[in-house]
C-alpha atoms as a PDB file:
ATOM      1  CA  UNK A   1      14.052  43.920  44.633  1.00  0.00           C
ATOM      2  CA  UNK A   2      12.021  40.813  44.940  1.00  0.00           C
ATOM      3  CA  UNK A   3       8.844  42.490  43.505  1.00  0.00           C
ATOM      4  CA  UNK A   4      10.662  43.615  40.635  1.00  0.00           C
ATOM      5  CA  UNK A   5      12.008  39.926  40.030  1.00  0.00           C
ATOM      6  CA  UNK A   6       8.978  38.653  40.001  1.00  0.00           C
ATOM      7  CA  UNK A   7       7.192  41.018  37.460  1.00  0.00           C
ATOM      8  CA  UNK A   8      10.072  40.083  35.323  1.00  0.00           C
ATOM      9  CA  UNK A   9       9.134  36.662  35.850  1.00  0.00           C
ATOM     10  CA  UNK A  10       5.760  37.615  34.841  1.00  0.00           C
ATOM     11  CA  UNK A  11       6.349  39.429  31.631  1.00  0.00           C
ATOM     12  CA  UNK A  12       8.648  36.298  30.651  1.00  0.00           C
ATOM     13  CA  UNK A  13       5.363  34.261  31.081  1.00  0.00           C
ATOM     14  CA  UNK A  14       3.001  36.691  29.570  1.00  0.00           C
ATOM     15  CA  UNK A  15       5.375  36.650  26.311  1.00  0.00           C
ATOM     16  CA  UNK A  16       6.485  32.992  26.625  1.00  0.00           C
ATOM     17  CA  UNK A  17       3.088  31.549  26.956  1.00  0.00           C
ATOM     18  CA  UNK A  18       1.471  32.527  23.570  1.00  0.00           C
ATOM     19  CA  UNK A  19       4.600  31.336  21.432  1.00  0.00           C
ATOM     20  CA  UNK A  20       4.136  27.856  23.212  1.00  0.00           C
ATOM     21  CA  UNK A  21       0.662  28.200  22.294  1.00  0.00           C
ATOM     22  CA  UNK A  22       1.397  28.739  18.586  1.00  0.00           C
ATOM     23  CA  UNK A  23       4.163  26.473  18.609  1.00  0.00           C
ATOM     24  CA  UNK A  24       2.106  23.625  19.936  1.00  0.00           C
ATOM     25  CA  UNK A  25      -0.702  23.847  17.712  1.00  0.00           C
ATOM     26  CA  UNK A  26       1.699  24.629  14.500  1.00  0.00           C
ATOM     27  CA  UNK A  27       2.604  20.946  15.217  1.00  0.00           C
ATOM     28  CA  UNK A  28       1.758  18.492  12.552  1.00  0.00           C
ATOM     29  CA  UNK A  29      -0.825  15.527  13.648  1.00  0.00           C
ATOM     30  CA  UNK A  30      -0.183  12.297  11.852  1.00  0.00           C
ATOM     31  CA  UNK A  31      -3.206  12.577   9.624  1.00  0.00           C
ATOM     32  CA  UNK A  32      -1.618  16.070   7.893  1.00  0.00           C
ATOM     33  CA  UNK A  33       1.540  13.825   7.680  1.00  0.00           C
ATOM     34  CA  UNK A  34      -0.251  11.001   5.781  1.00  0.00           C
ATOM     35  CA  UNK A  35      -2.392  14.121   3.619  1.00  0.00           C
ATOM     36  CA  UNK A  36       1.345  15.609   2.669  1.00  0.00           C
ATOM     37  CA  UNK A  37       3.089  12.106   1.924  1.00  0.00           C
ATOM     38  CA  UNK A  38      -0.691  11.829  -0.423  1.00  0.00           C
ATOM     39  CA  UNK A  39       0.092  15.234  -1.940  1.00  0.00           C
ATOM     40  CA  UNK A  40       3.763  14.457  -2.595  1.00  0.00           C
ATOM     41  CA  UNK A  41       2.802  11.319  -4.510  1.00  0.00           C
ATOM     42  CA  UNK A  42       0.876  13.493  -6.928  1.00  0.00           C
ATOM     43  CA  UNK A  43       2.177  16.383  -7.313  1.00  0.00           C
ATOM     44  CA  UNK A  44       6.174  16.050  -6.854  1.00  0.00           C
ATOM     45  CA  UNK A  45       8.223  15.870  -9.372  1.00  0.00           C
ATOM     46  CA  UNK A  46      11.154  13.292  -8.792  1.00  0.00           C
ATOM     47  CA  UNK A  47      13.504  10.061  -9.546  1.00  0.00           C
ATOM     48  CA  UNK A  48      13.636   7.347  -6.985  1.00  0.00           C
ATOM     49  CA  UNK A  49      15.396   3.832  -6.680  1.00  0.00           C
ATOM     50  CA  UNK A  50      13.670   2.045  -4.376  1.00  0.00           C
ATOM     51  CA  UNK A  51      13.958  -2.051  -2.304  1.00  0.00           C
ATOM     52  CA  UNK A  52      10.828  -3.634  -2.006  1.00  0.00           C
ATOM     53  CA  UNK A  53      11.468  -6.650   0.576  1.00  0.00           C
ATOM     54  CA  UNK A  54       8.402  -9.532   0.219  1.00  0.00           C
ATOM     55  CA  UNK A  55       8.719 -12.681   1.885  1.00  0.00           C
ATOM     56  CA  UNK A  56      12.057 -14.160   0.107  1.00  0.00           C
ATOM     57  CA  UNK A  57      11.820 -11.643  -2.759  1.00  0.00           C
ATOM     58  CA  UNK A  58      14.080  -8.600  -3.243  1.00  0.00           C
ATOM     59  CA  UNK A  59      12.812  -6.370  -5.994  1.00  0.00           C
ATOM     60  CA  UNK A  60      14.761  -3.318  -6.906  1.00  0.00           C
ATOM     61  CA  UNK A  61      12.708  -0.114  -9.017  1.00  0.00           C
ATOM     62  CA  UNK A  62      13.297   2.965 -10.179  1.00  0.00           C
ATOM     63  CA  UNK A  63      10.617   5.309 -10.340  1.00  0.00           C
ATOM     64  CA  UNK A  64      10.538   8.615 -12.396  1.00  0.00           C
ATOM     65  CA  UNK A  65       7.341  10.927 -12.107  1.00  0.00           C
ATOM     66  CA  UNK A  66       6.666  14.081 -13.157  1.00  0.00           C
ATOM     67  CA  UNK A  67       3.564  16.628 -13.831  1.00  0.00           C
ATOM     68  CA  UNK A  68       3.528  17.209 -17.552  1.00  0.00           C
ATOM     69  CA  UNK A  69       0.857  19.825 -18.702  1.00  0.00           C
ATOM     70  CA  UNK A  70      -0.748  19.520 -15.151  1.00  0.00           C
ATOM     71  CA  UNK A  71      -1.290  15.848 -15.941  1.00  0.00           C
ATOM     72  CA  UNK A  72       0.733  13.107 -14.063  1.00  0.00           C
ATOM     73  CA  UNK A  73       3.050  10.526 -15.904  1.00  0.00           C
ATOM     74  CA  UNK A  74       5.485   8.497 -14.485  1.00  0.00           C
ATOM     75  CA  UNK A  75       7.987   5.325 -15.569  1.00  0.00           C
ATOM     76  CA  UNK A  76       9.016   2.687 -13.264  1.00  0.00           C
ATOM     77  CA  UNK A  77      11.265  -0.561 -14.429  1.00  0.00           C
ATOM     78  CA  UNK A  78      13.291  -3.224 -13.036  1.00  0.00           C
ATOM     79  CA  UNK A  79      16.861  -2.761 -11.799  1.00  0.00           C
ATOM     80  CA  UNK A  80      16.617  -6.497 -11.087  1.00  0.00           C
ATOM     81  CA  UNK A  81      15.047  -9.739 -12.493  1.00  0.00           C
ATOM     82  CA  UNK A  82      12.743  -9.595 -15.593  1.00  0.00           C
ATOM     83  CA  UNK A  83      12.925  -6.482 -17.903  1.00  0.00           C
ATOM     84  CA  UNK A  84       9.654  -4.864 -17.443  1.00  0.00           C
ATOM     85  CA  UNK A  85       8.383  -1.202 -17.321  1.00  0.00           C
ATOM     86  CA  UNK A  86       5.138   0.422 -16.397  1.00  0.00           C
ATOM     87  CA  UNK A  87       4.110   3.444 -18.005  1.00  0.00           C
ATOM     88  CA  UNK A  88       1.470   5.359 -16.242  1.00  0.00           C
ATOM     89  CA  UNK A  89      -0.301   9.138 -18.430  1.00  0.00           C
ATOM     90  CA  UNK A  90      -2.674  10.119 -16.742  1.00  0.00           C
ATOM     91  CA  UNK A  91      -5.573   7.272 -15.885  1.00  0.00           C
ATOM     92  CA  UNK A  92      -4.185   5.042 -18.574  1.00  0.00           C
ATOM     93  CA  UNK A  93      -1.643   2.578 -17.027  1.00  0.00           C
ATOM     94  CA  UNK A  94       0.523   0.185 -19.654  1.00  0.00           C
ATOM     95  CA  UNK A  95       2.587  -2.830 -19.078  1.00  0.00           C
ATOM     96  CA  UNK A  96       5.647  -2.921 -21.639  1.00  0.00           C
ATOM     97  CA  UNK A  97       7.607  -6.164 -22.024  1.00  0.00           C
ATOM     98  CA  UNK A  98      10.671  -6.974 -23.685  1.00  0.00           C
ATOM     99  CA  UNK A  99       9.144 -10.214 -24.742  1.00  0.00           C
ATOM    100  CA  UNK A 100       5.817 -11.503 -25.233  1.00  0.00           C
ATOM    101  CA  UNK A 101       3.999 -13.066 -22.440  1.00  0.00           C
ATOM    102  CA  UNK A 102       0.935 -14.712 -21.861  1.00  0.00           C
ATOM    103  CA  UNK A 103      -2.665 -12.840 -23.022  1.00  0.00           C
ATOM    104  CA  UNK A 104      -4.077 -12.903 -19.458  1.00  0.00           C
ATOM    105  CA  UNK A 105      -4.700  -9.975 -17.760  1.00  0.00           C
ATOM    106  CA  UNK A 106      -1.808  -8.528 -15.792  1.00  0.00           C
ATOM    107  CA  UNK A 107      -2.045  -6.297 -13.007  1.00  0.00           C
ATOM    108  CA  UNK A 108       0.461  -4.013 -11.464  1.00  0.00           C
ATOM    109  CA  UNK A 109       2.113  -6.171  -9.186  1.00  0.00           C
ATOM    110  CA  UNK A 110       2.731  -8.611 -11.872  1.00  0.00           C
ATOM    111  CA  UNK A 111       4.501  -5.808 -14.051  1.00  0.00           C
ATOM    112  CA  UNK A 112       6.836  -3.756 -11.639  1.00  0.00           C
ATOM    113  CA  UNK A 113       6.715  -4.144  -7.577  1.00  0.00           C
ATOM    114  CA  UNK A 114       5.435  -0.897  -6.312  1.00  0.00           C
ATOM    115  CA  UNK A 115       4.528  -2.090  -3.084  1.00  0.00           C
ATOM    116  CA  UNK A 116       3.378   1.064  -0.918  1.00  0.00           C
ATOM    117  CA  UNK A 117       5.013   3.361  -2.827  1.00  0.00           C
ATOM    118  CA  UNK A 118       1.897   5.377  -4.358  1.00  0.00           C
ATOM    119  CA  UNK A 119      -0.810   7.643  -3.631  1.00  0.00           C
ATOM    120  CA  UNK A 120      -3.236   4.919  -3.090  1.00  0.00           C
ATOM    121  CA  UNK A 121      -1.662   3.704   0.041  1.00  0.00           C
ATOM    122  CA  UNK A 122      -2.009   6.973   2.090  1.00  0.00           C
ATOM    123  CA  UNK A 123      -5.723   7.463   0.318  1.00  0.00           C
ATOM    124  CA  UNK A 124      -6.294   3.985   2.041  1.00  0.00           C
ATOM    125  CA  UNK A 125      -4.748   4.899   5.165  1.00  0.00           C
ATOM    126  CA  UNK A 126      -7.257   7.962   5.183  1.00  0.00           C
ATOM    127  CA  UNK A 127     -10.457   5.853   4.103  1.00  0.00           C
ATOM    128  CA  UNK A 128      -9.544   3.385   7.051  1.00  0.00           C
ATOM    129  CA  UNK A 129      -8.027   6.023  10.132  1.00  0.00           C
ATOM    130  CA  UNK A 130     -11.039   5.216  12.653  1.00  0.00           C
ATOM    131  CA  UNK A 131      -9.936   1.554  12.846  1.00  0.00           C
ATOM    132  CA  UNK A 132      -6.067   2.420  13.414  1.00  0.00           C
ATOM    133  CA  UNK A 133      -3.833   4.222  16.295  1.00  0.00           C
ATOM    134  CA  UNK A 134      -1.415   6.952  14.900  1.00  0.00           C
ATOM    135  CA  UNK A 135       1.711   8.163  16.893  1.00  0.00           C
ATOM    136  CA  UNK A 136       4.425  10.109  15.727  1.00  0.00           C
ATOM    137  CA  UNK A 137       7.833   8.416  17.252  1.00  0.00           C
ATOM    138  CA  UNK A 138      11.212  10.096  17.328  1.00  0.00           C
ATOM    139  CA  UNK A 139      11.967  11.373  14.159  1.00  0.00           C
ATOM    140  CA  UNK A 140      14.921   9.472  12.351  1.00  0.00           C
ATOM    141  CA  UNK A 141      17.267   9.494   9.626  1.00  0.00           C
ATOM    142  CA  UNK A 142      16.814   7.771   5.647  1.00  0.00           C
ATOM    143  CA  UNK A 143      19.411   8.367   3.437  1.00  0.00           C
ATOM    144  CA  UNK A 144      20.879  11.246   5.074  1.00  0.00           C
ATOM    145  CA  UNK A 145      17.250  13.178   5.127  1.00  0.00           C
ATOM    146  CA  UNK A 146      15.579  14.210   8.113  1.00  0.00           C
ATOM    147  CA  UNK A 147      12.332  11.293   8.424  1.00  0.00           C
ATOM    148  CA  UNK A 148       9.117  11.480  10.758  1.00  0.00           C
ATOM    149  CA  UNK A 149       8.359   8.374  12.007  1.00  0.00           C
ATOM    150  CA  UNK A 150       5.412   7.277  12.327  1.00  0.00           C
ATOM    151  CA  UNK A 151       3.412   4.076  14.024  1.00  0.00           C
ATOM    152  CA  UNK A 152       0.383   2.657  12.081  1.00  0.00           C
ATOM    153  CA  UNK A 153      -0.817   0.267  14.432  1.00  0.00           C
ATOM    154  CA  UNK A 154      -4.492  -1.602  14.159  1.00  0.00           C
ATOM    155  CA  UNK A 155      -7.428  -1.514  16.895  1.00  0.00           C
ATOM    156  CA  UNK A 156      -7.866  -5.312  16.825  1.00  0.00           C
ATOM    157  CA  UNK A 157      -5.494  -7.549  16.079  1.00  0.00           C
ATOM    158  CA  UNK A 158      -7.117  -8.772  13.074  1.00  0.00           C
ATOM    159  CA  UNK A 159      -4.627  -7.229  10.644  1.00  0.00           C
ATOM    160  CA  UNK A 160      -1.263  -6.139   9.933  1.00  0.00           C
ATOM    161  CA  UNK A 161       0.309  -2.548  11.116  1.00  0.00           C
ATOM    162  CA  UNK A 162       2.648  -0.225   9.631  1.00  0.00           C
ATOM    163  CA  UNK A 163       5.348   2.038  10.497  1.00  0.00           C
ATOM    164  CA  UNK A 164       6.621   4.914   8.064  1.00  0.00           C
ATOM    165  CA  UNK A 165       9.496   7.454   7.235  1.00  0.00           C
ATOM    166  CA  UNK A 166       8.165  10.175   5.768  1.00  0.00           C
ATOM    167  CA  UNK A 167      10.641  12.976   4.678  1.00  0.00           C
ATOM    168  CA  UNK A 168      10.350  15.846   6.426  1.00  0.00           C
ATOM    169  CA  UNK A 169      11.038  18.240   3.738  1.00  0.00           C
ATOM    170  CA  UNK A 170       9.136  16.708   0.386  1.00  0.00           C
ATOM    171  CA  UNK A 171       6.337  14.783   1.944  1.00  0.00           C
ATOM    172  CA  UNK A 172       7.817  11.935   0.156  1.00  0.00           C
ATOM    173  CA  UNK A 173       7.524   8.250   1.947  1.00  0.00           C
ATOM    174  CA  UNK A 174      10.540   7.352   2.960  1.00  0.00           C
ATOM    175  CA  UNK A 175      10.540   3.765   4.103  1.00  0.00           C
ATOM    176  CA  UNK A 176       7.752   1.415   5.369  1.00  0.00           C
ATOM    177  CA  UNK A 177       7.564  -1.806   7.195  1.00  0.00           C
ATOM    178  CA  UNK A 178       4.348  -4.054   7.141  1.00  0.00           C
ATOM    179  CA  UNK A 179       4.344  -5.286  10.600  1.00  0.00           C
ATOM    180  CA  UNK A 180       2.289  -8.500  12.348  1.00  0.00           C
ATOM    181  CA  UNK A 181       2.795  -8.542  16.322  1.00  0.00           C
ATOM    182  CA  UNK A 182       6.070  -6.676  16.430  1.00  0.00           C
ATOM    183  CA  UNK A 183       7.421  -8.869  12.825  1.00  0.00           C
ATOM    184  CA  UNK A 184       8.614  -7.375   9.979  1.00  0.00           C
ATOM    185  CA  UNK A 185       6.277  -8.937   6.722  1.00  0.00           C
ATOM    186  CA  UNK A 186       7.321  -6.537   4.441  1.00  0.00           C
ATOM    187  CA  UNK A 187      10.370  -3.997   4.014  1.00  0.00           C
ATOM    188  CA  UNK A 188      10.093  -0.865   1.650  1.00  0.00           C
ATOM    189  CA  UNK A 189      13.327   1.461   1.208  1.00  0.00           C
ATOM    190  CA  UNK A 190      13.856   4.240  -0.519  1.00  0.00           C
ATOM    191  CA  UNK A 191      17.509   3.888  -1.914  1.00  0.00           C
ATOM    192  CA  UNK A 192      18.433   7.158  -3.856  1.00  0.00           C
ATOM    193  CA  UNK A 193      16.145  10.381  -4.673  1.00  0.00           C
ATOM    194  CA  UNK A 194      16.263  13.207  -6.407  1.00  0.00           C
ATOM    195  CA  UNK A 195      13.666  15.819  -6.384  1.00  0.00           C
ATOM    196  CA  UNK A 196      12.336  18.966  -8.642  1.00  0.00           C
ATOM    197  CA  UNK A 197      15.016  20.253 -11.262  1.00  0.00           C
ATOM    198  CA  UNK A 198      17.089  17.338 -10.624  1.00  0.00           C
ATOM    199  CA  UNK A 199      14.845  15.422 -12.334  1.00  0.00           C
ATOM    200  CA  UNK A 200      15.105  14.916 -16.336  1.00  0.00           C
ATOM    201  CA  UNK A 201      12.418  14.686 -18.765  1.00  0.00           C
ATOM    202  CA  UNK A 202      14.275  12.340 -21.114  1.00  0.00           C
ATOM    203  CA  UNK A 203      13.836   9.500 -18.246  1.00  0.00           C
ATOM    204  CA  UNK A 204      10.334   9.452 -18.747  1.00  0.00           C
ATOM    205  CA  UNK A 205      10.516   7.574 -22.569  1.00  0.00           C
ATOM    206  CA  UNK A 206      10.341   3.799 -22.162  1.00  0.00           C
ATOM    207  CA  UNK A 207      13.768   2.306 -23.355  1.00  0.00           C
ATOM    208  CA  UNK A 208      12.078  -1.131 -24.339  1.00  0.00           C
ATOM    209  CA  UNK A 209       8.959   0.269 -25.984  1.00  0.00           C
ATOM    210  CA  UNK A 210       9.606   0.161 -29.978  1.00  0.00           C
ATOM    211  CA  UNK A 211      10.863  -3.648 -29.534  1.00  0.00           C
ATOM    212  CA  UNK A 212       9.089  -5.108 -26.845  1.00  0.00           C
ATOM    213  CA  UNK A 213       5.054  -5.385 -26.254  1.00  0.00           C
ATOM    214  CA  UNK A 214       2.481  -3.238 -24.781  1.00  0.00           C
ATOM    215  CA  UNK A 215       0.020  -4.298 -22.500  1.00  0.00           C
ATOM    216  CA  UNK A 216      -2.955  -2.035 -20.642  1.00  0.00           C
ATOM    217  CA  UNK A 217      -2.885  -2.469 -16.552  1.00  0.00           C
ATOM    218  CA  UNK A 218      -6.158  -3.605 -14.595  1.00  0.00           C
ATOM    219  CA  UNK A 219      -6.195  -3.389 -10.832  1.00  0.00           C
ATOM    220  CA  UNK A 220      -8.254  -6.890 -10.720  1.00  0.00           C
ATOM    221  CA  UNK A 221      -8.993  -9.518 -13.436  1.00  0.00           C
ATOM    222  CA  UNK A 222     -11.959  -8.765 -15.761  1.00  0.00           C
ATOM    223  CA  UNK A 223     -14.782 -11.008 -15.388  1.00  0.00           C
ATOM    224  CA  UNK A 224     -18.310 -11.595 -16.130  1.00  0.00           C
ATOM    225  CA  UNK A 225     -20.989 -10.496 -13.337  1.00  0.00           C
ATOM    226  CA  UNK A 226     -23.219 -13.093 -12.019  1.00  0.00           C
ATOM    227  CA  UNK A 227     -24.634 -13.860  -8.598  1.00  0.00           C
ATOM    228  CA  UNK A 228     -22.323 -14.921  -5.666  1.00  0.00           C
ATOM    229  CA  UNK A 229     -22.701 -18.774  -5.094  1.00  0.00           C
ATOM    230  CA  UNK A 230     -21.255 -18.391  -1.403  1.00  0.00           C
ATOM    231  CA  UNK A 231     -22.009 -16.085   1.739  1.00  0.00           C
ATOM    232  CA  UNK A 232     -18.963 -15.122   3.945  1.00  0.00           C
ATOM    233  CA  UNK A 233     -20.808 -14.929   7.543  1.00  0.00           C
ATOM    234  CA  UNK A 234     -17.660 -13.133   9.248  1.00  0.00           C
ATOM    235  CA  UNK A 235     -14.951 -10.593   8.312  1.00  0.00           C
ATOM    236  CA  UNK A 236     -12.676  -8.155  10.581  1.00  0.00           C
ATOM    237  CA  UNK A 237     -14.162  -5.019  12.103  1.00  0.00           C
ATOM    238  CA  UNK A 238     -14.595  -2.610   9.608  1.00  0.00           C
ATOM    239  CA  UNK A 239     -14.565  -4.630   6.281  1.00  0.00           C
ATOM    240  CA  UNK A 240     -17.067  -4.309   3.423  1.00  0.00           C
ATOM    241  CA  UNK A 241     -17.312  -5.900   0.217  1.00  0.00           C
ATOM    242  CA  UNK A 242     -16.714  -4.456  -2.682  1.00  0.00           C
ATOM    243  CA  UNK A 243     -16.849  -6.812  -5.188  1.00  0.00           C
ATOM    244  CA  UNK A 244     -19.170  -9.741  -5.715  1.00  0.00           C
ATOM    245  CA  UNK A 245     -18.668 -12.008  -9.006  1.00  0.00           C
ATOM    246  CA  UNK A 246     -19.848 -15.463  -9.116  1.00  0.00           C
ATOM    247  CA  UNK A 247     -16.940 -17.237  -7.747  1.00  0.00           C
ATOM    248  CA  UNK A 248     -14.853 -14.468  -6.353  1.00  0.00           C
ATOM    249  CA  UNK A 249     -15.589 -12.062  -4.014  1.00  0.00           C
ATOM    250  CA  UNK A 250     -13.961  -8.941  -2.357  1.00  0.00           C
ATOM    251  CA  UNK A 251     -13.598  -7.471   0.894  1.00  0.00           C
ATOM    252  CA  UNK A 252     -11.314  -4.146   2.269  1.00  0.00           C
ATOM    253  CA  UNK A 253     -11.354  -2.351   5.324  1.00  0.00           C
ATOM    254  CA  UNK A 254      -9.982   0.589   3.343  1.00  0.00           C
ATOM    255  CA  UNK A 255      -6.375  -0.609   3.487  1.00  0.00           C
ATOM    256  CA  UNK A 256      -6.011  -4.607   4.200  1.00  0.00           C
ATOM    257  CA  UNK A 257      -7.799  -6.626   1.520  1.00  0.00           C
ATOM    258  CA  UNK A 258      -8.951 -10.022   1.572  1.00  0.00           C
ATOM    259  CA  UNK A 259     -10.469 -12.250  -1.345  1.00  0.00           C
ATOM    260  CA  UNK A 260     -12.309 -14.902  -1.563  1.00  0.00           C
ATOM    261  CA  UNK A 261     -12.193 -17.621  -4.591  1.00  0.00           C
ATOM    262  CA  UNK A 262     -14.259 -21.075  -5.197  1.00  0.00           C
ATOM    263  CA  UNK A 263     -13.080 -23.107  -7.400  1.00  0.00           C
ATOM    264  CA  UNK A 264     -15.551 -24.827 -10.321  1.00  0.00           C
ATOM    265  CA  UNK A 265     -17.837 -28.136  -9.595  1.00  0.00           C
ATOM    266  CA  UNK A 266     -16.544 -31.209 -10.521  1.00  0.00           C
ATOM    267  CA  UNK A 267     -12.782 -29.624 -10.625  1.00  0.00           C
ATOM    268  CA  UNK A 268     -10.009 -31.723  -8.939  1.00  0.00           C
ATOM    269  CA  UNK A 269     -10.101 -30.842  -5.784  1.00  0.00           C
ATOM    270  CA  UNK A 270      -6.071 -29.829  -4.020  1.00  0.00           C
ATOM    271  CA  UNK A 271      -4.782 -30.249  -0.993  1.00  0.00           C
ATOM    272  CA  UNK A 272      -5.851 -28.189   1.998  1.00  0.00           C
ATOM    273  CA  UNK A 273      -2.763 -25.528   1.882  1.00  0.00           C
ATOM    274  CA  UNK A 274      -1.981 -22.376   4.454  1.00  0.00           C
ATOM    275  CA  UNK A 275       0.966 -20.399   3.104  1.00  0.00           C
ATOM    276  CA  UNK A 276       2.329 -16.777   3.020  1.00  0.00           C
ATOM    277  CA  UNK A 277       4.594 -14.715   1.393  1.00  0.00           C
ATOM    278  CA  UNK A 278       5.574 -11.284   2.999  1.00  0.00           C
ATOM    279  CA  UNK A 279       2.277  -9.970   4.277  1.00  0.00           C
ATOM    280  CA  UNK A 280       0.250 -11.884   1.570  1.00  0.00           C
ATOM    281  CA  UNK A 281      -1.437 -15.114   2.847  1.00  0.00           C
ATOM    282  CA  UNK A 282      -3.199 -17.933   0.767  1.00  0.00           C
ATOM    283  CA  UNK A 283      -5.558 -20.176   2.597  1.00  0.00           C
ATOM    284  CA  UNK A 284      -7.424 -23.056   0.329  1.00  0.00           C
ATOM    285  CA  UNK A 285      -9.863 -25.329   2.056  1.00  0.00           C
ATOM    286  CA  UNK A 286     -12.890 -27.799   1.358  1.00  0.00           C
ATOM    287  CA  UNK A 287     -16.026 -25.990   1.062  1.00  0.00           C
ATOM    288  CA  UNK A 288     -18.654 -26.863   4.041  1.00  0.00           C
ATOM    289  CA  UNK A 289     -20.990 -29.870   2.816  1.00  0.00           C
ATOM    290  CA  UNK A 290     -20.176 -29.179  -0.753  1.00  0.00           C
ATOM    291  CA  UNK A 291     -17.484 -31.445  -2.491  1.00  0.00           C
ATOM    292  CA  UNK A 292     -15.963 -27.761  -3.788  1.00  0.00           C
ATOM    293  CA  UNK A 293     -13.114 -26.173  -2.490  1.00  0.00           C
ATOM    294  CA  UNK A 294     -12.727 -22.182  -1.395  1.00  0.00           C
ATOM    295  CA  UNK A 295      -9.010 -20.006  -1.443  1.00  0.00           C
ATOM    296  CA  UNK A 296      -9.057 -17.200   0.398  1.00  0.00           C
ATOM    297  CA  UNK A 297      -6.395 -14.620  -0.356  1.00  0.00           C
ATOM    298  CA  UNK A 298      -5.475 -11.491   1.099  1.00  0.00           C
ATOM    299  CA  UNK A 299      -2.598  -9.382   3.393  1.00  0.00           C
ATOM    300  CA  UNK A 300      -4.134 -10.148   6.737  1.00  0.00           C
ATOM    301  CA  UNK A 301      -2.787 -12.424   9.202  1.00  0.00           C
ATOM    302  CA  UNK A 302      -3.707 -16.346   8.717  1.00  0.00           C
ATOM    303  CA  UNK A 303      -5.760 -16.683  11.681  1.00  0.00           C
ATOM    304  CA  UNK A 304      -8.185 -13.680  10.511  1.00  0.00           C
ATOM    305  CA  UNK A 305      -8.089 -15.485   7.219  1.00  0.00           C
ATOM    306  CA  UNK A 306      -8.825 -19.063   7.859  1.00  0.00           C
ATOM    307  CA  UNK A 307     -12.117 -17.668  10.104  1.00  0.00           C
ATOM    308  CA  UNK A 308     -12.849 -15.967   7.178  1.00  0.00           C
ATOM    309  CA  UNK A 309     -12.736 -19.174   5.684  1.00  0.00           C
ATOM    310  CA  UNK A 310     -14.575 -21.299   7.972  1.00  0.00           C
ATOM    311  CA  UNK A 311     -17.553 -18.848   8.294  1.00  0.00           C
ATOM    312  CA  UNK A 312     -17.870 -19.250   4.013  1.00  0.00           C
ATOM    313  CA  UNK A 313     -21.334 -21.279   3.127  1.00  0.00           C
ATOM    314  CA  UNK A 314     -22.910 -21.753   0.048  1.00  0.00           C
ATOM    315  CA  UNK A 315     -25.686 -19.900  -0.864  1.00  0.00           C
ATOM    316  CA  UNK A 316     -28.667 -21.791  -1.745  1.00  0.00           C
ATOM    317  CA  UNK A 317     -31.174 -19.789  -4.395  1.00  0.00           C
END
């Protein structure tokens, strides 16, 4: 009797063991998570309200996108505060007011608040994985769907972290928080969703376009190349310029940004200044042995950015 227990036994391991196998590597890392919440930025079709929570600011969006003829277009406005829409077909991104505004160049942010909600942020999160720790945490619950959860937190503690709700079904994000030492900077929320058939068309056509004013998007100011006047001797692990113009230069570790800005000679000089708002710091100081003055901008902590700061000398041709 005992034999034939055990060989029982043994056939229940011999026919358990390989499902446990498959089941275990059938398990989703949190790179494929980030590649389907990438995917499901692109390609989904669906209509979103979303909160975007930055420093004392509340913004409330709703976000429409759908693929038209295999090509991408999407409409986000305002629920709250100025009456603005974005208009995105294809590459080409438009700002429409219901007024006029000023004729400097606007950039996203300054049209609707998307805040992470967009296939660039998991594309960053990709570019910048070796200088981040993934781990998937329980898995939760965002209006009423099934969310992994997910921790984004840095190597050094040079920059923010992150954690994200991704829906389990669609890919979709979910819900993010920008996070500094265990603080909450910044607070995204997905409010109400619908997905695939639910979504209509008709949403798509701007409601402000035939009286209000069109402007085209850029993702920085447009400026006029010339040498860099300064050097900036130190910047986080992992972050490369991209960007040198004159007076302004441009650094990214693939997700976190940080800019730097001198201001004209013989302009009045300000006060030395350190504020923030949400994850977004702005740093201005005297330039070293120069009677100029630098700003450094960028969603980093303020200690990384005011050594970025301090290490800034001017370059001598």
């Amino acid at each position: 009797m005992g034999i034939r227990v055990k060989a029982f036994f043994s056939l229940l391991f011999l026919l358990g063991f390989p499902q446990a196998e498959a089941a275990t590597k059938s398990e989703k890392t949190p790179i494929s998570w980030i590649g389907d919440m990438a995917y499901a930025s692109r390609e989904s079709n669906f209509d979103v309200t979303y909160t975007y929570l930055k420093g004392i600011s509340m913004h409330t969006v709703r976000a429409i996108h759908m693929k038209v003829n295999g090509e991408e277009r999407e409409r986000r406005f305002n629920l709250s505060g100025g009456n603005r829409e974005l208009y995105r077909e294809g590459k080409t991104v438009s700002c429409v007011h219901s007024q006029f505004q000023s004729k400097e160049n606007i950039t996203l942010e300054r049209c609707v608040a998307s805040g992470p909600f967009s296939s660039a942020f998991p594309e960053r999160i990709m570019k910048a994985r070796n200088l981040y720790n993934f781990s998937l945490l329980p898995k939760s619950r965002i209006i009423d769907r099934t969310a992994i959860q997910m921790s984004i937190s840095p190597k050094f503690d040079d920059r923010y972290g992150y954690i994200v709700w991704i829906d389990e079904k669609s890919g979709l994000l979910l819900k993010s928080v920008l996070t500094d030492r265990g603080r909450a900077r910044e607070v995204f929320q997905i409010v109400r969703l619908k997905l695939g058939d639910q979504v209509d068309k008709a949403d798509l056509e701007s409601r402000i376009q035939k009286d209000g004013y069109v402007r085209r998007l850029y993702s920085e100011p447009r400026s006029k190349k010339s040498k860099p006047i300064v050097t900036v001797n130190w910047l986080p692990s992992g972050f490369k310029s991209v960007r040198r113009q004159g007076n302004r230069l441009h650094f990214t570790d693939g997700l976190a940004n940080v800019s730097v800005f001198v201001n004209p000679r013989n302009s009045d000089l300000l006060p030395d200044l350190a504020t923030s708002s949400g994850g977004t710091v702005l740093l201005t100081m005297k330039l070293k042995q120069r009677e100029q003055q630098i700003t450094v901008v960028g969603n980093v902590p303020m200690k990384t950015a005011r050594r970025v700061a301090e290490s800034v000398e001017p370059v001598v041709y």
